[in-house]
PDB file of N, CA and C in Angstrom:
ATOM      1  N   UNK A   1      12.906 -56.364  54.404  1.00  0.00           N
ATOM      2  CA  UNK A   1      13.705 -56.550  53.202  1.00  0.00           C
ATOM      3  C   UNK A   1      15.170 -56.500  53.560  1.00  0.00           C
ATOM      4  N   UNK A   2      15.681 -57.468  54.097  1.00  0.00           N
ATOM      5  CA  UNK A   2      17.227 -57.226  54.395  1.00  0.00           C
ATOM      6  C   UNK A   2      18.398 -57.318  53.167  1.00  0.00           C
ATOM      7  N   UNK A   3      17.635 -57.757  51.510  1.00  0.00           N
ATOM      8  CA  UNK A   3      18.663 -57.509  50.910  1.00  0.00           C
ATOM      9  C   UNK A   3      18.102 -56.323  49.852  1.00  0.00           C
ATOM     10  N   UNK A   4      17.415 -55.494  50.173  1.00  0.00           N
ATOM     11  CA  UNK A   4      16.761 -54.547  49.395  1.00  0.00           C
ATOM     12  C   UNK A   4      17.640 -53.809  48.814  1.00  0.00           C
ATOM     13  N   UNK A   5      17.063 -53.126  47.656  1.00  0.00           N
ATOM     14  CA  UNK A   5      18.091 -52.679  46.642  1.00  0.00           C
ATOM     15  C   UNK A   5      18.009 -50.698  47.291  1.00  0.00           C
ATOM     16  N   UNK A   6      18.692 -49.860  47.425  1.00  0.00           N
ATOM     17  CA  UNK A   6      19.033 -48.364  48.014  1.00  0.00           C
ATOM     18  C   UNK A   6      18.903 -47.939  46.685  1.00  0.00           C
ATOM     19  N   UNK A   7      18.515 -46.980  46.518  1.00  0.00           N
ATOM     20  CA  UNK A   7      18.107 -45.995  44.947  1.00  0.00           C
ATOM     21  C   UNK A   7      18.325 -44.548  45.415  1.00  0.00           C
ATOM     22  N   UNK A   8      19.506 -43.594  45.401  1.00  0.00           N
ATOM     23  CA  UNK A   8      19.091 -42.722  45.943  1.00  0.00           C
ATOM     24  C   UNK A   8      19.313 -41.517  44.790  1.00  0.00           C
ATOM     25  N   UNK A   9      18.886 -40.465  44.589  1.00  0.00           N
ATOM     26  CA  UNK A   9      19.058 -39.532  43.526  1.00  0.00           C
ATOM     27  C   UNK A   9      18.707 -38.174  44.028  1.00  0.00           C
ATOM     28  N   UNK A  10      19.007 -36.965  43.175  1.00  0.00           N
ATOM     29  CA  UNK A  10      18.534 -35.986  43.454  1.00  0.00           C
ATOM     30  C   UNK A  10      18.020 -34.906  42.035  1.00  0.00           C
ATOM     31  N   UNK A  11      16.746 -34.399  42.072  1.00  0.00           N
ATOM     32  CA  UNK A  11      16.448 -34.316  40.739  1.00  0.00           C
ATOM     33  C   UNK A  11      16.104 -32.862  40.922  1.00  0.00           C
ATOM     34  N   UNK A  12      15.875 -31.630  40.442  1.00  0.00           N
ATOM     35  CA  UNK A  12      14.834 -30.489  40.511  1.00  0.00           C
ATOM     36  C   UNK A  12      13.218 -30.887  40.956  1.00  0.00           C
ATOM     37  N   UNK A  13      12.775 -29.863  41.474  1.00  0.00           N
ATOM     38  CA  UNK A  13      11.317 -30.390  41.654  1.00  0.00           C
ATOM     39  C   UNK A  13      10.432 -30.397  40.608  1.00  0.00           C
ATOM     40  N   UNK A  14      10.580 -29.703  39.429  1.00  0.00           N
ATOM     41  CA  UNK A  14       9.856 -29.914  38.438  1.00  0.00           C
ATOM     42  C   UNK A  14       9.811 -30.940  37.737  1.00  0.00           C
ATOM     43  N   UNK A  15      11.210 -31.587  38.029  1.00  0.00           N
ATOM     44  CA  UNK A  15      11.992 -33.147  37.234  1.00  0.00           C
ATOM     45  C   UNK A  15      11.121 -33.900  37.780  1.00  0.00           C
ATOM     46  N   UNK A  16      11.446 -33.925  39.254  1.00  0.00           N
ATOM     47  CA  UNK A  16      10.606 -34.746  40.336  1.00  0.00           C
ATOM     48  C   UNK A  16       8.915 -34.984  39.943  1.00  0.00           C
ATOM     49  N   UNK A  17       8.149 -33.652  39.831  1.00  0.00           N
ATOM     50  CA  UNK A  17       6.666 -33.567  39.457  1.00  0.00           C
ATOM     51  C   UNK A  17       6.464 -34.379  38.531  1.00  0.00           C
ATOM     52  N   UNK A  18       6.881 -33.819  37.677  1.00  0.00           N
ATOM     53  CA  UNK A  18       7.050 -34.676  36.128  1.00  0.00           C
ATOM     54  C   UNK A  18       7.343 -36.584  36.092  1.00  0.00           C
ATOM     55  N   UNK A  19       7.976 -36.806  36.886  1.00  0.00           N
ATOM     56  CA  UNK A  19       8.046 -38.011  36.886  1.00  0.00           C
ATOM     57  C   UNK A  19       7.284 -38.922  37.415  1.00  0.00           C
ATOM     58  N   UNK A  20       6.739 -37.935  38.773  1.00  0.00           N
ATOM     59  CA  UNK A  20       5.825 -38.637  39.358  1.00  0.00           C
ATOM     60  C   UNK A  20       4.396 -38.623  38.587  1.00  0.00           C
ATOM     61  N   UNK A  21       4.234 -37.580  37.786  1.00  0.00           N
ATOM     62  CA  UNK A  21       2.830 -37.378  37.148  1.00  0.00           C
ATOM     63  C   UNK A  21       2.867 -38.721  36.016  1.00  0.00           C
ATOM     64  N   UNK A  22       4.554 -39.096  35.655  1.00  0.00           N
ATOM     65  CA  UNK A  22       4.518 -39.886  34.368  1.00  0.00           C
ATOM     66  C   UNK A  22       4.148 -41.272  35.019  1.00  0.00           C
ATOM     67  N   UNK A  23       4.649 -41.709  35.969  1.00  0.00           N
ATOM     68  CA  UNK A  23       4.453 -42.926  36.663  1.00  0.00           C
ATOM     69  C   UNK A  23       3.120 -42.991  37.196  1.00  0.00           C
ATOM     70  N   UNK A  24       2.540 -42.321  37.916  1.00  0.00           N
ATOM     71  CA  UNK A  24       0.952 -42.321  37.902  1.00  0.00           C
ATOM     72  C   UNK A  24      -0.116 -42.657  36.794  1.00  0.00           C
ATOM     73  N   UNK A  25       0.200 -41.984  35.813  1.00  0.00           N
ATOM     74  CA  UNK A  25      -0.257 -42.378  34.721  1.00  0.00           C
ATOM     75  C   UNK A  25       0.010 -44.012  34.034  1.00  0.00           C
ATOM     76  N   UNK A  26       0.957 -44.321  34.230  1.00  0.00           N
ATOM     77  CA  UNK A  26       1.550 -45.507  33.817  1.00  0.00           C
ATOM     78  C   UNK A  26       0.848 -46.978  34.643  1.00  0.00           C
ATOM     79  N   UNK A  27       1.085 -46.556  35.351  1.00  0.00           N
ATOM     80  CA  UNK A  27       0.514 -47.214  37.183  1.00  0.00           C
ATOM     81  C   UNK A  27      -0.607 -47.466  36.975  1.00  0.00           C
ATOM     82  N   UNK A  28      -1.660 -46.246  36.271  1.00  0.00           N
ATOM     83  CA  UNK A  28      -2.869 -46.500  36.331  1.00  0.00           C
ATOM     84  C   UNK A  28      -3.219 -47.195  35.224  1.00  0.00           C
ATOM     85  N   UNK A  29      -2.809 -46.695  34.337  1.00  0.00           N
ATOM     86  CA  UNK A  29      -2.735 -47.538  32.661  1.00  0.00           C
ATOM     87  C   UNK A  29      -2.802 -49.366  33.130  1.00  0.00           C
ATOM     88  N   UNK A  30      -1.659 -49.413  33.973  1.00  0.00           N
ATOM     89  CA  UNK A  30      -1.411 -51.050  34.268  1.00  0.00           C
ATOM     90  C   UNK A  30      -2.301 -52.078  34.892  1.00  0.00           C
ATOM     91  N   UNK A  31      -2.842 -50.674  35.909  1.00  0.00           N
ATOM     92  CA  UNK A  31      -3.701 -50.803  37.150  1.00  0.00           C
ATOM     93  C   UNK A  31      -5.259 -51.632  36.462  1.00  0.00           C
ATOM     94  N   UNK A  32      -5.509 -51.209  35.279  1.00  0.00           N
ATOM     95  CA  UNK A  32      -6.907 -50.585  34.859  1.00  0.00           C
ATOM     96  C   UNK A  32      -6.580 -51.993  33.560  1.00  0.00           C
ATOM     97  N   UNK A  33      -4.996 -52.435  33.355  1.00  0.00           N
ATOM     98  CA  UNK A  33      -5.479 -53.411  32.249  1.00  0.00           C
ATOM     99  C   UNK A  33      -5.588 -55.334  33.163  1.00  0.00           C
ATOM    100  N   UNK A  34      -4.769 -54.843  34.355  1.00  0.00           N
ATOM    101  CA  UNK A  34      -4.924 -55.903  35.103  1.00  0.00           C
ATOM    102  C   UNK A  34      -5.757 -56.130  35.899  1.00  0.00           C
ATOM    103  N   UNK A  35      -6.581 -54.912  36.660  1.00  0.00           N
ATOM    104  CA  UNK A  35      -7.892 -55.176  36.957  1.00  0.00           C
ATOM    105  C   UNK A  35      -9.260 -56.296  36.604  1.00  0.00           C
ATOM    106  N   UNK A  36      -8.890 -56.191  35.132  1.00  0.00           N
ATOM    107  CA  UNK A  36     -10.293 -56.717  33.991  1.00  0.00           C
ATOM    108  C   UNK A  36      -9.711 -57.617  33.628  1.00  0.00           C
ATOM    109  N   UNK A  37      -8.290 -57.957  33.513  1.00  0.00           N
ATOM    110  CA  UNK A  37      -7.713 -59.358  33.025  1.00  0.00           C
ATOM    111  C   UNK A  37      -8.617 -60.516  33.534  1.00  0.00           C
ATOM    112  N   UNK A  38      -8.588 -61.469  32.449  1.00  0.00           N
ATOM    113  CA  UNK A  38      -9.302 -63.088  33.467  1.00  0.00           C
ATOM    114  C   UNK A  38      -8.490 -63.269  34.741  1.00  0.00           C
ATOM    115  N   UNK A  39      -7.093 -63.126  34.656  1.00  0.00           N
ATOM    116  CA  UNK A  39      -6.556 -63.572  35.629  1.00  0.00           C
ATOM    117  C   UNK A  39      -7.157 -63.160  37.029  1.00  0.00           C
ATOM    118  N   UNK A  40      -7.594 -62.166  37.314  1.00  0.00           N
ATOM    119  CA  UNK A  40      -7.970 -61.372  38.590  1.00  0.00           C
ATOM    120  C   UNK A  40      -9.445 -61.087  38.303  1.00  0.00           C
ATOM    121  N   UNK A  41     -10.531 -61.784  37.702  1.00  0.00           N
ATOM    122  CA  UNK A  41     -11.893 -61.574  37.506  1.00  0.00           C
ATOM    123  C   UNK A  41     -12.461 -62.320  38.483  1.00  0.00           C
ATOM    124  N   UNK A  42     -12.066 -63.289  39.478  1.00  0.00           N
ATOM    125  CA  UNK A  42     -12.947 -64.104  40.536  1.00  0.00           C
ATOM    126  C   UNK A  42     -11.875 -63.648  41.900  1.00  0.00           C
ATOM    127  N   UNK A  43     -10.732 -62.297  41.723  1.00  0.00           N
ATOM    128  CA  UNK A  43     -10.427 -62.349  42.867  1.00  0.00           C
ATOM    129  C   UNK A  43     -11.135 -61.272  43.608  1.00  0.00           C
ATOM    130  N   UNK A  44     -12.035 -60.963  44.943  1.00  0.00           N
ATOM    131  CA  UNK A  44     -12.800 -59.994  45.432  1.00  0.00           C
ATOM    132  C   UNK A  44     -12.023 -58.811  45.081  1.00  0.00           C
ATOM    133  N   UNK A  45     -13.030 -57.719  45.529  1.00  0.00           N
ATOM    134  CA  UNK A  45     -12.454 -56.327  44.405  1.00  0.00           C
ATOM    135  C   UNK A  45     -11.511 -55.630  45.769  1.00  0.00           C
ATOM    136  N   UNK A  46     -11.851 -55.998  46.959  1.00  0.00           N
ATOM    137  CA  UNK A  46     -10.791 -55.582  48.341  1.00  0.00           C
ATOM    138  C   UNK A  46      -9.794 -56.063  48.571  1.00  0.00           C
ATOM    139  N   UNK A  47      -9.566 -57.160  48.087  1.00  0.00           N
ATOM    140  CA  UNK A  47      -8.148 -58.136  47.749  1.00  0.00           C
ATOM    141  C   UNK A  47      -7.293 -57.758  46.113  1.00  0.00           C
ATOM    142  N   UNK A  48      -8.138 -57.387  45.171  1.00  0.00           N
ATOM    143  CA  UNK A  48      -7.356 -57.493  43.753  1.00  0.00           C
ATOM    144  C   UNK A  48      -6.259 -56.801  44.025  1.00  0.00           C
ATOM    145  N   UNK A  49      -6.131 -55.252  44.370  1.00  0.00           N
ATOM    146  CA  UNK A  49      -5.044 -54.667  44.129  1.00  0.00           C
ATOM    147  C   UNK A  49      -3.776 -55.346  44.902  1.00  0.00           C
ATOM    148  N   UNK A  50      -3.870 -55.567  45.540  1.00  0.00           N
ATOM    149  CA  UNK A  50      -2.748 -56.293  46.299  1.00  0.00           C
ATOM    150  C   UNK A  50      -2.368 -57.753  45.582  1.00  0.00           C
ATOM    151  N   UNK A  51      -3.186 -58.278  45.029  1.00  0.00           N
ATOM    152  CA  UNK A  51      -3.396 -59.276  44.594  1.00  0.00           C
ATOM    153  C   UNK A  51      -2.275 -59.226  42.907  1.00  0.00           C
ATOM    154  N   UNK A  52      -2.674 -58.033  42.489  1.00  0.00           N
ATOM    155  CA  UNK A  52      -2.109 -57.699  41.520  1.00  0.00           C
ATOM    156  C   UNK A  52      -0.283 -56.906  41.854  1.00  0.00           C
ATOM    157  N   UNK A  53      -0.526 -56.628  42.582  1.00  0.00           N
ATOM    158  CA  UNK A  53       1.032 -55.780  43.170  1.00  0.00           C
ATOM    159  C   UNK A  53       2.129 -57.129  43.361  1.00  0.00           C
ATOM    160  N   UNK A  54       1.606 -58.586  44.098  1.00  0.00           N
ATOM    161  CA  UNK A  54       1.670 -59.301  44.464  1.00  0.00           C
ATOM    162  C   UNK A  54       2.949 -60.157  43.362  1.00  0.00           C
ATOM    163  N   UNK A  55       1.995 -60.240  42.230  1.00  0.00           N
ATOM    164  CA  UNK A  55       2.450 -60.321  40.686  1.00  0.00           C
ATOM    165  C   UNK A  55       2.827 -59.892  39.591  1.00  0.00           C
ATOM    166  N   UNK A  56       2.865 -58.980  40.091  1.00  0.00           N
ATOM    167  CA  UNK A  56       3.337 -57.840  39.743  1.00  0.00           C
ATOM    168  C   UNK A  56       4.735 -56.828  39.878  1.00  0.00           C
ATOM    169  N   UNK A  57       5.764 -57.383  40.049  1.00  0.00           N
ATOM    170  CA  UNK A  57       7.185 -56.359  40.928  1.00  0.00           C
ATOM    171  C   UNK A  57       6.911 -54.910  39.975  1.00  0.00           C
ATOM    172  N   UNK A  58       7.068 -55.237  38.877  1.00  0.00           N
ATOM    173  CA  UNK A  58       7.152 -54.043  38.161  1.00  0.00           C
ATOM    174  C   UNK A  58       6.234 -52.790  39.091  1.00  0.00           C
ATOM    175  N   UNK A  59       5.066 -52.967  39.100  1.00  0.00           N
ATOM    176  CA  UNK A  59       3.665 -51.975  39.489  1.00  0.00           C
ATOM    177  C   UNK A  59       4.380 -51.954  41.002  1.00  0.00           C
ATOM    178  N   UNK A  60       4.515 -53.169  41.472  1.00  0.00           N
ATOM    179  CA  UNK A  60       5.172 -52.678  43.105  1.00  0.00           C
ATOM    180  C   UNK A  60       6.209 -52.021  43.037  1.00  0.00           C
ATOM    181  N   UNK A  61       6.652 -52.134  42.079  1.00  0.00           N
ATOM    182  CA  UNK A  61       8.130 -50.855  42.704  1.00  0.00           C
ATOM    183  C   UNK A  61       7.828 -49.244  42.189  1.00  0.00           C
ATOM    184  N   UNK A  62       6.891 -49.283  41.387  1.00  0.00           N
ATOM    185  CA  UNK A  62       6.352 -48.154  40.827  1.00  0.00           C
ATOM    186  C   UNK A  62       5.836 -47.382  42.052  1.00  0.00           C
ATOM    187  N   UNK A  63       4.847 -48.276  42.779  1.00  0.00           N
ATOM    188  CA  UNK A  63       4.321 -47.909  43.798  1.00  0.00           C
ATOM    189  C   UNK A  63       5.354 -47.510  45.105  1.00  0.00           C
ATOM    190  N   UNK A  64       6.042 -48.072  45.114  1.00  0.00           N
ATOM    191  CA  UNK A  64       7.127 -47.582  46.524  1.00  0.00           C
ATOM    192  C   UNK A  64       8.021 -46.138  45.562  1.00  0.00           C
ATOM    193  N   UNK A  65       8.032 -46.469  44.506  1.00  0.00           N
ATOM    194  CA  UNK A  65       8.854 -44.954  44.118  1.00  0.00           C
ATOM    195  C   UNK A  65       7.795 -43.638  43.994  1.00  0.00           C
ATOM    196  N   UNK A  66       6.580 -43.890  43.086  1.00  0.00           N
ATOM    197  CA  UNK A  66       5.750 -42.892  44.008  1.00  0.00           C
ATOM    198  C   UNK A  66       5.181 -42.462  45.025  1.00  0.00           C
ATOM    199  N   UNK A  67       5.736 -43.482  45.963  1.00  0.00           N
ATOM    200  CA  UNK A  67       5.389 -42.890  47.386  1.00  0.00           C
ATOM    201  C   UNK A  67       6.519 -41.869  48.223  1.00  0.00           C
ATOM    202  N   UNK A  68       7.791 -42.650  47.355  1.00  0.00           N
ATOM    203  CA  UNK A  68       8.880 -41.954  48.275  1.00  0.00           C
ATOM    204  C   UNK A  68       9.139 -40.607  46.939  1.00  0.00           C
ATOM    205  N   UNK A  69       8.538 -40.078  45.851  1.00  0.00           N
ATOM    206  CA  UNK A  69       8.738 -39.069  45.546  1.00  0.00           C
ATOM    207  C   UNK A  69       7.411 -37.938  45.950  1.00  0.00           C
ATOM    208  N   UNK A  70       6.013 -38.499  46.301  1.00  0.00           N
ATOM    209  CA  UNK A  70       5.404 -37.270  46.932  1.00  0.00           C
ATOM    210  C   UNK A  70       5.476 -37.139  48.258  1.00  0.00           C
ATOM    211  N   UNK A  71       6.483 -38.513  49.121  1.00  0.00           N
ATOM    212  CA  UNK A  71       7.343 -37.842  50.218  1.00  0.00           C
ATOM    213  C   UNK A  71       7.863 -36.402  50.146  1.00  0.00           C
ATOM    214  N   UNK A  72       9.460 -36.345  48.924  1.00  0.00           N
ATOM    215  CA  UNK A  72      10.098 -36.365  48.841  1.00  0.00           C
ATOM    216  C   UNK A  72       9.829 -34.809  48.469  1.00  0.00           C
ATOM    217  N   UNK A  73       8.426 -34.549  47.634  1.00  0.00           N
ATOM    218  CA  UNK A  73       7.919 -33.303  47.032  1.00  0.00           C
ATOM    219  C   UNK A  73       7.472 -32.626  48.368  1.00  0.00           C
ATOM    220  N   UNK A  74       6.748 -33.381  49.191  1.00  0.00           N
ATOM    221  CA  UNK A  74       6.170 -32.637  50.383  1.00  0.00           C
ATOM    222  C   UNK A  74       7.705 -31.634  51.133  1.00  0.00           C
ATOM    223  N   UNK A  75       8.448 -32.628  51.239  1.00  0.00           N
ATOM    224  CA  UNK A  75       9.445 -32.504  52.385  1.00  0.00           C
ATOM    225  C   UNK A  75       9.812 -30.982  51.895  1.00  0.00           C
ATOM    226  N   UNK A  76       9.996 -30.726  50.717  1.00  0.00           N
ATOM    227  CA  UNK A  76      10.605 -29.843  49.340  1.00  0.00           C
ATOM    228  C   UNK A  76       9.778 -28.432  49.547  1.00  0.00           C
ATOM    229  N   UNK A  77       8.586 -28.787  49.600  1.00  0.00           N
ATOM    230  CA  UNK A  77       7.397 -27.643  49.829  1.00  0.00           C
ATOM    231  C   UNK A  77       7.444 -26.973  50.877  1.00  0.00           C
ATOM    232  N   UNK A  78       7.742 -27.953  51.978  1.00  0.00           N
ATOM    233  CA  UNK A  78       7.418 -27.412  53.414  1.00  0.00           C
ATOM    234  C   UNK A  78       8.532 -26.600  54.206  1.00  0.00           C
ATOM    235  N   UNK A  79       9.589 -26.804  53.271  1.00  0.00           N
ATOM    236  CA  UNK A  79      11.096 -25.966  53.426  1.00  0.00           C
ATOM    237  C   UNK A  79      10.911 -24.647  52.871  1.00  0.00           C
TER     238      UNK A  79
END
C-alpha cells in the first residue's frame, strides 16, 4: 500500500475494549448479512470471506482496525 492512509490514536484500555467489542459485533452483523446475500451464494464457502472483504472496504478496514487494536490490547497487558 504505498499510498495508505496512517490512523494513529491513543485511547484508555477500557475505551480500546469497548470499541473493539463494538466493531466485532458490527463485523459480524455484516459478516452474517453478506454471507447469505445472492450475491455470494455460488461463491465456495473457503473463498466467500475474502470474497466479501474484497467488496467490501468498509468490513476490510474494520478488519485491519481490529487487528491492530487486539495488537494494541495485548502489547498493553503484557507491560
Amino acid at each position: 500500500m504505498g499510498n495508505a492512509v496512517i490512523v494513529t490514536t491513543q485511547l484508555p484500555p477500557a475505551q480500546a475494549e469497548a470499541l473493539l467489542t463494538a466493531m466485532r459485533a458490527q463485523y459480524l452483523m455484516s459478516l452474517n448479512e453478506h454471507w447469505y446475500a445472492d450475491e455470494y451464494r455460488y461463491v465456495p464457502r473457503d473463498a466467500r470471506h475474502e470474497s466479501i472483504l474484497k467488496k467490501s472496504p468498509v468490513m476490510a478496514a474494520q478488519k485491519s482496525l481490529m487487528a491492530a487494536l487486539s495488537l494494541s490490547l495485548k502489547a498493553v497487558k503484557q507491560s
